[in-house]
C-alpha atoms as a PDB file:
ATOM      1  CA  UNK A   1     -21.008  -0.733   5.379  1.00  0.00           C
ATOM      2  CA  UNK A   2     -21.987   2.518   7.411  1.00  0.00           C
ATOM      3  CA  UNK A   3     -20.751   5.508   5.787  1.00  0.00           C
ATOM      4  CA  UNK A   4     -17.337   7.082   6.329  1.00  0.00           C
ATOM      5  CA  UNK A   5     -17.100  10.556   7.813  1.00  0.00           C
ATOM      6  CA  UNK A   6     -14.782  13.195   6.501  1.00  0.00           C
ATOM      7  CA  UNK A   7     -12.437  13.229   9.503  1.00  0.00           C
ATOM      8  CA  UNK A   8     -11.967  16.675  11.240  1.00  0.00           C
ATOM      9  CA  UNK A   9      -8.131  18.207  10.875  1.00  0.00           C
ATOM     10  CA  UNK A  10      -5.362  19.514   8.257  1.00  0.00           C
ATOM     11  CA  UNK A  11      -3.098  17.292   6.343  1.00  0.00           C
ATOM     12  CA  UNK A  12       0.634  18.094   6.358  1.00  0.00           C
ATOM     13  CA  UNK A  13       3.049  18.900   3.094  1.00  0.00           C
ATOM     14  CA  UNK A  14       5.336  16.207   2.129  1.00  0.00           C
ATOM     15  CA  UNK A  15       8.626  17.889   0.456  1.00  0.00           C
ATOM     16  CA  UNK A  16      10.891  15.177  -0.453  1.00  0.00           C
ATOM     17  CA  UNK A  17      13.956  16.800  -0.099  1.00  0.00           C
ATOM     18  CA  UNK A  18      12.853  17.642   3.492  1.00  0.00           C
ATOM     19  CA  UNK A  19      12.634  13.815   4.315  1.00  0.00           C
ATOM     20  CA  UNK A  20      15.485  12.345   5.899  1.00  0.00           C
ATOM     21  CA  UNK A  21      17.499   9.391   4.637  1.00  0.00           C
ATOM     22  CA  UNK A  22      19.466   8.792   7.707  1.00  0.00           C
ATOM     23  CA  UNK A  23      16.712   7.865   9.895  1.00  0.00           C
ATOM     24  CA  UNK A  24      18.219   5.181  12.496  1.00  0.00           C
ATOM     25  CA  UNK A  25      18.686   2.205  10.482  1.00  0.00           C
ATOM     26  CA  UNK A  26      18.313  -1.199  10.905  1.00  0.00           C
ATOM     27  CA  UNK A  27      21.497  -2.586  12.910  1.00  0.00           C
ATOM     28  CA  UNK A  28      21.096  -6.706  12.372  1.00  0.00           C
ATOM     29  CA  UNK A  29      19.445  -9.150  10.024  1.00  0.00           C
ATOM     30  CA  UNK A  30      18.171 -10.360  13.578  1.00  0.00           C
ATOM     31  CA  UNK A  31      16.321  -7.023  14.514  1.00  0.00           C
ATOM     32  CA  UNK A  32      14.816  -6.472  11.101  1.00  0.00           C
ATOM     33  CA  UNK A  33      13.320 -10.253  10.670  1.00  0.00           C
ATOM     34  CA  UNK A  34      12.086 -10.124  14.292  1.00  0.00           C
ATOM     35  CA  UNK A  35      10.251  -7.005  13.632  1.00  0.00           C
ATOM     36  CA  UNK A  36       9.188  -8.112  10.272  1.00  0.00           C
ATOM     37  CA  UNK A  37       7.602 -10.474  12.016  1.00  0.00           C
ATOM     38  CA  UNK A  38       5.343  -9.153  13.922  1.00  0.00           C
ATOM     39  CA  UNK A  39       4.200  -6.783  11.999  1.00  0.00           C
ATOM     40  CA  UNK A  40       3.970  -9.264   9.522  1.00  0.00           C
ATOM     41  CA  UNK A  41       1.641 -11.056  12.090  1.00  0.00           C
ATOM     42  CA  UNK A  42      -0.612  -7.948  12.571  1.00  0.00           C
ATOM     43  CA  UNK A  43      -1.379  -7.880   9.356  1.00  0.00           C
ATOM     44  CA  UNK A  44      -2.599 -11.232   8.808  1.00  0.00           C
ATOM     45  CA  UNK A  45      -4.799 -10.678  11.592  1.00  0.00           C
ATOM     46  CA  UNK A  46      -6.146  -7.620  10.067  1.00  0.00           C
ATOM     47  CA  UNK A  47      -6.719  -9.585   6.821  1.00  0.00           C
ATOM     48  CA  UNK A  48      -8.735 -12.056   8.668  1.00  0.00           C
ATOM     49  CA  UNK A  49     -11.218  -9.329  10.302  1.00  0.00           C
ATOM     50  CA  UNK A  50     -11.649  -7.847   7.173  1.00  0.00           C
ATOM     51  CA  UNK A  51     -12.292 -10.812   5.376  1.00  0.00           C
ATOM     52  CA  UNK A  52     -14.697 -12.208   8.359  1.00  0.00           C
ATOM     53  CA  UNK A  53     -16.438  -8.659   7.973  1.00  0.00           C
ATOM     54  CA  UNK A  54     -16.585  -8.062   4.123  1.00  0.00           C
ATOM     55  CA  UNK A  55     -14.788  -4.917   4.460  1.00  0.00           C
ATOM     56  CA  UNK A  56     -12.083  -3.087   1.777  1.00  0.00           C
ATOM     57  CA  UNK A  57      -8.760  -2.032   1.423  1.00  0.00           C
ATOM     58  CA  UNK A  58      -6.694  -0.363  -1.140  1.00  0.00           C
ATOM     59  CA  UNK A  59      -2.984   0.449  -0.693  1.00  0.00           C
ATOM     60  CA  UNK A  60      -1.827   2.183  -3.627  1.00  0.00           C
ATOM     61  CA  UNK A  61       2.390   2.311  -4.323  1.00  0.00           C
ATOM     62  CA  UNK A  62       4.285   5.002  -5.975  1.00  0.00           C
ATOM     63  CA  UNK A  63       7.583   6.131  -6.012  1.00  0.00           C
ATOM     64  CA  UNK A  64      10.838   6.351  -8.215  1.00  0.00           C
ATOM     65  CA  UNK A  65      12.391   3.798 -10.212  1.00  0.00           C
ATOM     66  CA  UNK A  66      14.179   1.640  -8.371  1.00  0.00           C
ATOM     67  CA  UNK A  67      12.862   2.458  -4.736  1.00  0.00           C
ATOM     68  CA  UNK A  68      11.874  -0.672  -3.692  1.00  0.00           C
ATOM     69  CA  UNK A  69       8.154  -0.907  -4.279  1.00  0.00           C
ATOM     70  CA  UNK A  70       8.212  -5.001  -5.353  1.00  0.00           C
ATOM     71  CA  UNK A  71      10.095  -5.760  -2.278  1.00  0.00           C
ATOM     72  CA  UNK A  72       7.668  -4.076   0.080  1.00  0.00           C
ATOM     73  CA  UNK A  73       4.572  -5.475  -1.527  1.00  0.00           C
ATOM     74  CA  UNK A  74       6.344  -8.692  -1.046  1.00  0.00           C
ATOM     75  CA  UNK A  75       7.282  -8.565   2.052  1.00  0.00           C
ATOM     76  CA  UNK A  76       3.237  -7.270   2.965  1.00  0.00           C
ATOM     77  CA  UNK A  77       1.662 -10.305   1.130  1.00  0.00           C
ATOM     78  CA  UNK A  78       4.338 -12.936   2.132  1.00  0.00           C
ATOM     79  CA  UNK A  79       2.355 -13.773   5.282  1.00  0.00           C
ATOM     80  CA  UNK A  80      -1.528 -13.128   3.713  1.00  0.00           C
ATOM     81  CA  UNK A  81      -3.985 -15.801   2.418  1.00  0.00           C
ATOM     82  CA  UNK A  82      -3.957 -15.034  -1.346  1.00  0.00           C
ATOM     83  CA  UNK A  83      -7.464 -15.559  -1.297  1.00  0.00           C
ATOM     84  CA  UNK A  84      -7.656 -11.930   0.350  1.00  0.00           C
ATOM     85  CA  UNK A  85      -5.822 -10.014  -1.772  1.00  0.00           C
ATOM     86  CA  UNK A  86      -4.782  -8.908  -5.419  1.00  0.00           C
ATOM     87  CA  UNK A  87      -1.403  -7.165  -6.477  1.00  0.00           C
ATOM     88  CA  UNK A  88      -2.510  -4.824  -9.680  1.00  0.00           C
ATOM     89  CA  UNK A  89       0.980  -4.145 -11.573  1.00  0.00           C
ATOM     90  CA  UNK A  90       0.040  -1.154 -13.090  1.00  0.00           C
ATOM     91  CA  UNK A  91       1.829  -0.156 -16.773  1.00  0.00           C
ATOM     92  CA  UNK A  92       0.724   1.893 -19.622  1.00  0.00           C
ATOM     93  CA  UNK A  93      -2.960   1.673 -20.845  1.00  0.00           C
ATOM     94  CA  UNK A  94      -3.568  -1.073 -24.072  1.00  0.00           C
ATOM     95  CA  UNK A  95      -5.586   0.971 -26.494  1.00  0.00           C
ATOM     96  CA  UNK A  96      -8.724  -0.053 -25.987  1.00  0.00           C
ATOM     97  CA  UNK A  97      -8.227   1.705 -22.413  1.00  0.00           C
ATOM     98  CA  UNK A  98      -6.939   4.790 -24.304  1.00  0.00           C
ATOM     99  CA  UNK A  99     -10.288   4.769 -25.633  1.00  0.00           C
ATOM    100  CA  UNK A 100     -12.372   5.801 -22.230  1.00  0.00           C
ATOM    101  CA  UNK A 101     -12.009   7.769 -19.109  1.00  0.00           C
ATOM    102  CA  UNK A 102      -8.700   6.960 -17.442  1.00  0.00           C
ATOM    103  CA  UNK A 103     -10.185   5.759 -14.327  1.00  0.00           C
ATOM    104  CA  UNK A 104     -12.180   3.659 -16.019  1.00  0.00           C
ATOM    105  CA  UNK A 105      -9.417   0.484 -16.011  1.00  0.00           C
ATOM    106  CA  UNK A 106      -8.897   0.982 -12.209  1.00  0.00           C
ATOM    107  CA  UNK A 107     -12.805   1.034 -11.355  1.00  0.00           C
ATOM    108  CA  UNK A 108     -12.695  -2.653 -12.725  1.00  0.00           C
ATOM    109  CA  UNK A 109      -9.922  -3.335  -9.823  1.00  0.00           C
ATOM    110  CA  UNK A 110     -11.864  -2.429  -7.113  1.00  0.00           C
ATOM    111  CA  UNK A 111     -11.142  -4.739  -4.219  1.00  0.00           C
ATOM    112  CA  UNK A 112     -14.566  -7.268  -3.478  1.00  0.00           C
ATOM    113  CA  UNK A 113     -15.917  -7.355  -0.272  1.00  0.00           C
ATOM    114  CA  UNK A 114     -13.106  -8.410   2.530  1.00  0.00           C
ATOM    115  CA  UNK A 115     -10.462  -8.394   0.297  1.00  0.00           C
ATOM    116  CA  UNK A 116      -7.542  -6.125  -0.226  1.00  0.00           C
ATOM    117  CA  UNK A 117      -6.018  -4.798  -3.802  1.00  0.00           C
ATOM    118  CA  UNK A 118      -2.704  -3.568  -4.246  1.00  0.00           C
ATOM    119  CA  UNK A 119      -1.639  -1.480  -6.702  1.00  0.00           C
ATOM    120  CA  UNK A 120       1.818  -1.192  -7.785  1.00  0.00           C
ATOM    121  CA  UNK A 121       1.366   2.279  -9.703  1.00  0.00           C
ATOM    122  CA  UNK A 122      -1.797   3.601 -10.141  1.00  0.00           C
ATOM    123  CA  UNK A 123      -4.256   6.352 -11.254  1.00  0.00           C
ATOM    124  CA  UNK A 124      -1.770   8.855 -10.014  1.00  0.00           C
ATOM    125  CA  UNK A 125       0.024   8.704 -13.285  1.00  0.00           C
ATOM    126  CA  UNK A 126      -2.145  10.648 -14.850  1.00  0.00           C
ATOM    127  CA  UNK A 127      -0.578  14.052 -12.859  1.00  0.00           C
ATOM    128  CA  UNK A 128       2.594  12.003 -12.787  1.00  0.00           C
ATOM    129  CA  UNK A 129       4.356  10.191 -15.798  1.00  0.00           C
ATOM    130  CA  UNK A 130       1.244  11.459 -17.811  1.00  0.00           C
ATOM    131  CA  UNK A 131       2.163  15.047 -16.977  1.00  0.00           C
ATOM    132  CA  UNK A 132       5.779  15.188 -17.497  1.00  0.00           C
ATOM    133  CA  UNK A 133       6.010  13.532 -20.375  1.00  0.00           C
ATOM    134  CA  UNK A 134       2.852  14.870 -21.692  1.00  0.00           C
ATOM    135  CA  UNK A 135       0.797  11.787 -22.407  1.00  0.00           C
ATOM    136  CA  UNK A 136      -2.115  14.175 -20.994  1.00  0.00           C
ATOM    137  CA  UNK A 137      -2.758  17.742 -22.147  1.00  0.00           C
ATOM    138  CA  UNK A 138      -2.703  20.480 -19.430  1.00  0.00           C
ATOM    139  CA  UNK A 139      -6.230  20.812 -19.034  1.00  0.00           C
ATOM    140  CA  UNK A 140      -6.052  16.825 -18.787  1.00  0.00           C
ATOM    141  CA  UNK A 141      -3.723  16.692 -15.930  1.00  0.00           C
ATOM    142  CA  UNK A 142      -4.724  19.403 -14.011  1.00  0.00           C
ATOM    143  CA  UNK A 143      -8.462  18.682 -14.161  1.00  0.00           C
ATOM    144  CA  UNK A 144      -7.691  15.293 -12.870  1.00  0.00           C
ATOM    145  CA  UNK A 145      -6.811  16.198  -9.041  1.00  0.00           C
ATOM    146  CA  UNK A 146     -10.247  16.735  -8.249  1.00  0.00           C
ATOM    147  CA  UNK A 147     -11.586  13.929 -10.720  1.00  0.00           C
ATOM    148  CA  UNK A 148      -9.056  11.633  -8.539  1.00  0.00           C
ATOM    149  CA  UNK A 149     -10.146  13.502  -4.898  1.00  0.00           C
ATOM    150  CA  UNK A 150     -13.717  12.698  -6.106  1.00  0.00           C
ATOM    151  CA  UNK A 151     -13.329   8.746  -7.023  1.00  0.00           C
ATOM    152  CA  UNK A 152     -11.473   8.113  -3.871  1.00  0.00           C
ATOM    153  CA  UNK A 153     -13.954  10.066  -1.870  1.00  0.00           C
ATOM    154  CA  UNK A 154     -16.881   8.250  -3.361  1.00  0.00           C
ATOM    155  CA  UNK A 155     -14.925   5.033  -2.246  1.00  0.00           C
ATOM    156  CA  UNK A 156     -13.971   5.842   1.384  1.00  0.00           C
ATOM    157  CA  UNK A 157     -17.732   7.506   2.134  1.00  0.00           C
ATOM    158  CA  UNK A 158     -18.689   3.795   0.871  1.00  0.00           C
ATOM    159  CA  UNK A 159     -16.537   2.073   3.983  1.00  0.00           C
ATOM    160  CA  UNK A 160     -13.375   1.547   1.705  1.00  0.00           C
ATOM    161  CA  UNK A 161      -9.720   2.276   3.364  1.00  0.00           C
ATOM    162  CA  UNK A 162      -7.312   3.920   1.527  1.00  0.00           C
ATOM    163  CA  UNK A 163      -3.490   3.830   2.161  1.00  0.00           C
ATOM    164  CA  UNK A 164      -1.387   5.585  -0.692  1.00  0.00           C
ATOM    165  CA  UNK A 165       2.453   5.067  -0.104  1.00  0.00           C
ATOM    166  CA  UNK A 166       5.224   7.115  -2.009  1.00  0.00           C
ATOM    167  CA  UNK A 167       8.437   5.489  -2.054  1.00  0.00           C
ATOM    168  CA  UNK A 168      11.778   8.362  -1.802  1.00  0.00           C
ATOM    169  CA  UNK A 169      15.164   7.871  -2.843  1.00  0.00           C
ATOM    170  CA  UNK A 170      17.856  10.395  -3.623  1.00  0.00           C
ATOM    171  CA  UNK A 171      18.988  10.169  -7.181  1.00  0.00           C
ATOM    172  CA  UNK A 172      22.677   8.758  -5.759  1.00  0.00           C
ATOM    173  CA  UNK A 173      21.082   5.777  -4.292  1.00  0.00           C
ATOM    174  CA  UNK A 174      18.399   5.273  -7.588  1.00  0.00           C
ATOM    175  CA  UNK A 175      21.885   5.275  -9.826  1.00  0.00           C
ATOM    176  CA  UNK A 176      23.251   2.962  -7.397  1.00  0.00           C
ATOM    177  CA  UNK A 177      20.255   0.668  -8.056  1.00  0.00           C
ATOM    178  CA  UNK A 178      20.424   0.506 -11.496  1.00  0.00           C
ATOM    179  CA  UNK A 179      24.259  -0.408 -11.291  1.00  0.00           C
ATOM    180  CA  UNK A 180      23.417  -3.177  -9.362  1.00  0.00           C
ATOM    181  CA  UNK A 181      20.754  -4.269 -11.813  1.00  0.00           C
ATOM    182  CA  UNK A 182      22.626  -4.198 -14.828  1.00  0.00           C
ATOM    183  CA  UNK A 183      25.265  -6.418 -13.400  1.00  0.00           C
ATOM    184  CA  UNK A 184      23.368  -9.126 -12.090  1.00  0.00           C
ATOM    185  CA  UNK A 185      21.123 -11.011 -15.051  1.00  0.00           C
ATOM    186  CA  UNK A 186      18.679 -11.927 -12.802  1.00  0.00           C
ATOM    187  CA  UNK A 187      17.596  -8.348 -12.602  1.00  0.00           C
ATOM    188  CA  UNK A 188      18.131  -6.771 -15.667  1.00  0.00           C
ATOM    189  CA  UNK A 189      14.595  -7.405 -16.424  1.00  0.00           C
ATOM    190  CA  UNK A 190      13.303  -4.689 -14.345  1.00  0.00           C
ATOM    191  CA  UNK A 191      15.607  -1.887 -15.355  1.00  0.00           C
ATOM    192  CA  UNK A 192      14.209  -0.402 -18.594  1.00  0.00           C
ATOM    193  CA  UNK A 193      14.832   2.168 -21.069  1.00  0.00           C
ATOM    194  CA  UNK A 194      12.166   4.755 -19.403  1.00  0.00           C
ATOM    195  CA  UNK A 195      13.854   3.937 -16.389  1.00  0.00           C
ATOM    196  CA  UNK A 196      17.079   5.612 -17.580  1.00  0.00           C
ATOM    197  CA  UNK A 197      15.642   8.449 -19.640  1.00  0.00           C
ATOM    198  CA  UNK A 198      13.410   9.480 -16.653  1.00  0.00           C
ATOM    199  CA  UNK A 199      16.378  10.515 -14.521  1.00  0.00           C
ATOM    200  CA  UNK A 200      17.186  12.883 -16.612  1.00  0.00           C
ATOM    201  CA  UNK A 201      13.637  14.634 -15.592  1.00  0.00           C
ATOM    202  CA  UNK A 202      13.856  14.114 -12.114  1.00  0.00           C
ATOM    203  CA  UNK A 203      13.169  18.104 -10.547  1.00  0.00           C
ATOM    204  CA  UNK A 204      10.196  17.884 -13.188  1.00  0.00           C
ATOM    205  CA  UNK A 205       8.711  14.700 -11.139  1.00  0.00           C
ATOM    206  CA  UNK A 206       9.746  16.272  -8.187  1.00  0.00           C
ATOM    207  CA  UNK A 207       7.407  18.841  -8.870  1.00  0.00           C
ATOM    208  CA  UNK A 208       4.715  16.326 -10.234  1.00  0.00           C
ATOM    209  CA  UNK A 209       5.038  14.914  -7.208  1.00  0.00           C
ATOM    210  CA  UNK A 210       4.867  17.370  -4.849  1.00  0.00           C
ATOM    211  CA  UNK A 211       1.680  19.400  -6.406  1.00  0.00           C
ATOM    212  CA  UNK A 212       0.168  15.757  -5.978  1.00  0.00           C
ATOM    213  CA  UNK A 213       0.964  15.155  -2.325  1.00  0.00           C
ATOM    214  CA  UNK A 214      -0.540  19.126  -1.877  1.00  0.00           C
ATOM    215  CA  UNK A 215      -3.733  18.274  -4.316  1.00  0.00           C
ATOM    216  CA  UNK A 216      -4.371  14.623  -3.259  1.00  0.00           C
ATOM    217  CA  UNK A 217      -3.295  14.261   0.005  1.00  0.00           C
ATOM    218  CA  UNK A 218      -7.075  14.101   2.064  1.00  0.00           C
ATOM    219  CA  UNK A 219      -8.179  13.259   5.878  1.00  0.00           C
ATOM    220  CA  UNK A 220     -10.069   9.930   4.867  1.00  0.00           C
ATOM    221  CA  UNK A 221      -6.749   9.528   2.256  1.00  0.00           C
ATOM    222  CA  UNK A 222      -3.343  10.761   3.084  1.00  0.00           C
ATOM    223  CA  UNK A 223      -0.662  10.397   1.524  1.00  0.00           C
ATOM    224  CA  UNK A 224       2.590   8.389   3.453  1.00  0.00           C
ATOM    225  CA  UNK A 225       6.343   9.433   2.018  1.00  0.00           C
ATOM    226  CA  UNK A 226       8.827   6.859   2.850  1.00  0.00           C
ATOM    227  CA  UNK A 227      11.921   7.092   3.193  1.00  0.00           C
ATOM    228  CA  UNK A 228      13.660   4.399   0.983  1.00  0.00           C
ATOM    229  CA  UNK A 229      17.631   4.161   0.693  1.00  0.00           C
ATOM    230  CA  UNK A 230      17.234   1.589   3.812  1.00  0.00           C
ATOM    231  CA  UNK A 231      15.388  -0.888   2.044  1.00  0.00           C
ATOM    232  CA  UNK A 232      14.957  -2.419   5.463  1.00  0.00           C
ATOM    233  CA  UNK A 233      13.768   0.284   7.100  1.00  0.00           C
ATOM    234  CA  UNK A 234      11.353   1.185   4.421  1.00  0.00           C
ATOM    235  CA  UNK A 235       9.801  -2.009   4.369  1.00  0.00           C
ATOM    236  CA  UNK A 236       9.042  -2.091   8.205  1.00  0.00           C
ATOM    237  CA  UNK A 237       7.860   1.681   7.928  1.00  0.00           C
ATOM    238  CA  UNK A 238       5.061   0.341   4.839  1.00  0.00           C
ATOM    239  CA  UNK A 239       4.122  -2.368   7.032  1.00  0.00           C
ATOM    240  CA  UNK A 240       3.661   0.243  10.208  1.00  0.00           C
ATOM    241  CA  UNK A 241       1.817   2.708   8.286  1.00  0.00           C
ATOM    242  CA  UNK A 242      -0.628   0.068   6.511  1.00  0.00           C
ATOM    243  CA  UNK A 243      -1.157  -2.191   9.767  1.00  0.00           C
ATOM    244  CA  UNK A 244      -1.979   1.155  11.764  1.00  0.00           C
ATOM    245  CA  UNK A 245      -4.498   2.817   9.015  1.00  0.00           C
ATOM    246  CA  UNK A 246      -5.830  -0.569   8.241  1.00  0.00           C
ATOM    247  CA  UNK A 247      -6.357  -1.066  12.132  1.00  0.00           C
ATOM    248  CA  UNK A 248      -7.573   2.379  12.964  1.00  0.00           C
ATOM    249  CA  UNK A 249     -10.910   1.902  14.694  1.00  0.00           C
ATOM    250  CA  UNK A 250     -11.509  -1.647  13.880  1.00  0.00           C
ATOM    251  CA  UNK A 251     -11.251  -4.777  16.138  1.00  0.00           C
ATOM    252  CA  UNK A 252      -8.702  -7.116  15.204  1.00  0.00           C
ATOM    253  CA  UNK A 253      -9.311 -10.027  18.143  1.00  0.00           C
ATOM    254  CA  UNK A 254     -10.668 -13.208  16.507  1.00  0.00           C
ATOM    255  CA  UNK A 255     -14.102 -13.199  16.627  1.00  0.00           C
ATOM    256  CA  UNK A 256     -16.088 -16.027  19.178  1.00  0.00           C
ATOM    257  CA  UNK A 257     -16.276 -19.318  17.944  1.00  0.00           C
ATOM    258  CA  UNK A 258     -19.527 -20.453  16.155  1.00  0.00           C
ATOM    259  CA  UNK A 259     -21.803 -22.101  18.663  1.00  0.00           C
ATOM    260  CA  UNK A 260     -22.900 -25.249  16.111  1.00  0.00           C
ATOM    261  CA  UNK A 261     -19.688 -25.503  15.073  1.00  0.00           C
ATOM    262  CA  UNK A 262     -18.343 -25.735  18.490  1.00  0.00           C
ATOM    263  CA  UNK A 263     -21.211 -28.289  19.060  1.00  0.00           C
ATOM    264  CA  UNK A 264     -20.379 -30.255  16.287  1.00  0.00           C
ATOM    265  CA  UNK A 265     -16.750 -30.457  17.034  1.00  0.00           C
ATOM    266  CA  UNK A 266     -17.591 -32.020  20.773  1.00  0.00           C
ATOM    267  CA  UNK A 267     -19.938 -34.126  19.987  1.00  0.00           C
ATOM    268  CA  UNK A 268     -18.410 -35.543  16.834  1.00  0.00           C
ATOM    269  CA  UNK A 269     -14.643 -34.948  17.953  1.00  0.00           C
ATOM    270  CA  UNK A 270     -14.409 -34.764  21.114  1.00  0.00           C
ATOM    271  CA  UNK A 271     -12.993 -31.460  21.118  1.00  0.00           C
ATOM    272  CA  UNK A 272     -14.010 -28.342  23.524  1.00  0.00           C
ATOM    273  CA  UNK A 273     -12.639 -25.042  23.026  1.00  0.00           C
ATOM    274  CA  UNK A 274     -11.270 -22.636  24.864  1.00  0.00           C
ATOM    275  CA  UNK A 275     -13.395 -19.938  24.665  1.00  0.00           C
ATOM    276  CA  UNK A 276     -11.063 -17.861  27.246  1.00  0.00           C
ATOM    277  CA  UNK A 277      -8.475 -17.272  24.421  1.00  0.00           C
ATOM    278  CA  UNK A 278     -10.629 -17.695  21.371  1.00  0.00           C
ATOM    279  CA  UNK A 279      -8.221 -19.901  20.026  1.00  0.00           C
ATOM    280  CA  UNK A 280      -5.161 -18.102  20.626  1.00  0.00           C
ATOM    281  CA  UNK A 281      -1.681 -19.060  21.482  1.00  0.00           C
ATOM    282  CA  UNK A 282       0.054 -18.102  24.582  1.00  0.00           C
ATOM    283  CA  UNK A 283       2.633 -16.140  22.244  1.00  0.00           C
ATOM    284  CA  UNK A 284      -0.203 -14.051  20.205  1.00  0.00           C
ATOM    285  CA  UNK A 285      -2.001 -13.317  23.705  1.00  0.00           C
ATOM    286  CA  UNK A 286       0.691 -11.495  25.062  1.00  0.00           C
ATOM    287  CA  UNK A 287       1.231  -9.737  21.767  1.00  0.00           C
ATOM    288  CA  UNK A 288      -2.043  -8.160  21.391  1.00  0.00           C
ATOM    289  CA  UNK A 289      -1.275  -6.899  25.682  1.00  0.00           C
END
């Protein structure tokens, strides 16, 4: 894979409180499926060009409690062959990962080639939840922004695309969640007591958050704030930003059919193809115009 280059230009500060909740919204269950849709579409495509050409993705998820990071990674692998990809839930370190560098559990979750890995919560803890609730000494934390700038830059100079996602809601619409949760039993399971006790620091991860965006937040790996109290429209804003960085300079048209196969397949089957739409429908043709 030919080496990435550090791409020319300035990345710009994310301040959540700056980011606006009442974006236009999704009007009907009928707009939001049919764009779903398609985007959903996209991405398979992308997953089969990087799966045809062995190359790697990462798209790392963080955000509050409650923001709707399981239903966007849902709604982003719904459509994939799960033979691309791998979803990494990512919760506290067991202790034999205590024992070693913290990076060291997430270097071991490294997408293979033409696959993608997911990663619901990641090795930003460590100047997140680590940091405010002081799992990780000062020096710890603080050290770690250019020990995390460093292992992502050793993985995007090595071909690897990066796409790190930070889910934003306001604290009204997080408590709003977790009513809804503790009413219905079939979601209690996800509300839990760190949950609850981690409102009560919210302008301290505010902060953490914010000195991460300015720290973390490269050319070759940028970080994307979302705006989340729509859960629609935050879903078809993860699936714009990850189909367009995935995308970026990489051809996603099918690639020409294999001459023996297509041999093969007329002699033994009688079938020719058409090599003027590689294979495409009428539908996905006039998508890709």
């Amino acid at each position: 894979m030919q080496r990435m280059a550090e791409k020319p230009g300035k990345v710009s500060k994310i301040r959540l409180g700056k980011l606006d909740q009442n974006k236009v919204r999704i009007d009907t269950a009928e707009e939001y499926d049919r764009r779903l849709g398609k985007l959903q579409k996209e991405l398979l495509h992308i997953q089969q060009t990087y799966w045809h050409e062995k190359r790697r993705a990462i798209v790392v998820f963080e955000g509050w409690d409650a923001a709707g990071k399981g239903g966007a990674i849902r709604r982003m692998t719904e459509p994939l062959d799960p033979r691309g990809f791998h979803v990494w839930p990512i919760s506290a370190p067991t202790a034999e990962e205590q024992g070693k560098h913290y990076l060291y559990r997430f270097w071991t979750k490294l997408p293979a080639a033409g696959t993608f890995a997911i990663f619901d919560r990641s090795w930003y803890g460590r100047v997140m939840v680590e940091r405010v609730e002081k799992f990780a000494a000062k020096d710890q934390w603080k050290r770690a922004y250019d020990e995390i700038n460093e292992f992502e830059r050793l993985l995007t100079d090595d071909g690897v695309r990066i796409v790190k996602l930070f889910l934003h809601i306001t604290p009204e619409e997080q408590l709003e969640r977790f009513r809804e949760r503790m009413k219905n039993p079939y979601k209690r399971w996800k509300l839990t007591e760190e949950d609850l006790r981690n409102r009560a620091k919210w302008d301290d991860y505010v902060k953490a958050a914010e000195a991460m965006f300015d720290r973390t937040s490269t050319i070759n790996a940028p970080w994307h704030a979302v705006e989340a109290n729509s859960k629609w429209y935050a879903r078809l804003k993860v699936l714009e930003i990850v189909t367009g960085a995935l995308k970026e300079g990489v051809n996603i048209a099918p690639p020409p059919i294999n001459g023996n196969v297509a041999k093969i397949a007329a002699e033994v089957l009688g079938i020719q193809p058409d090599q003027s739409s590689n294979g495409m429908s009428d539908e996905e043709r006039r998508g890709q115009g």
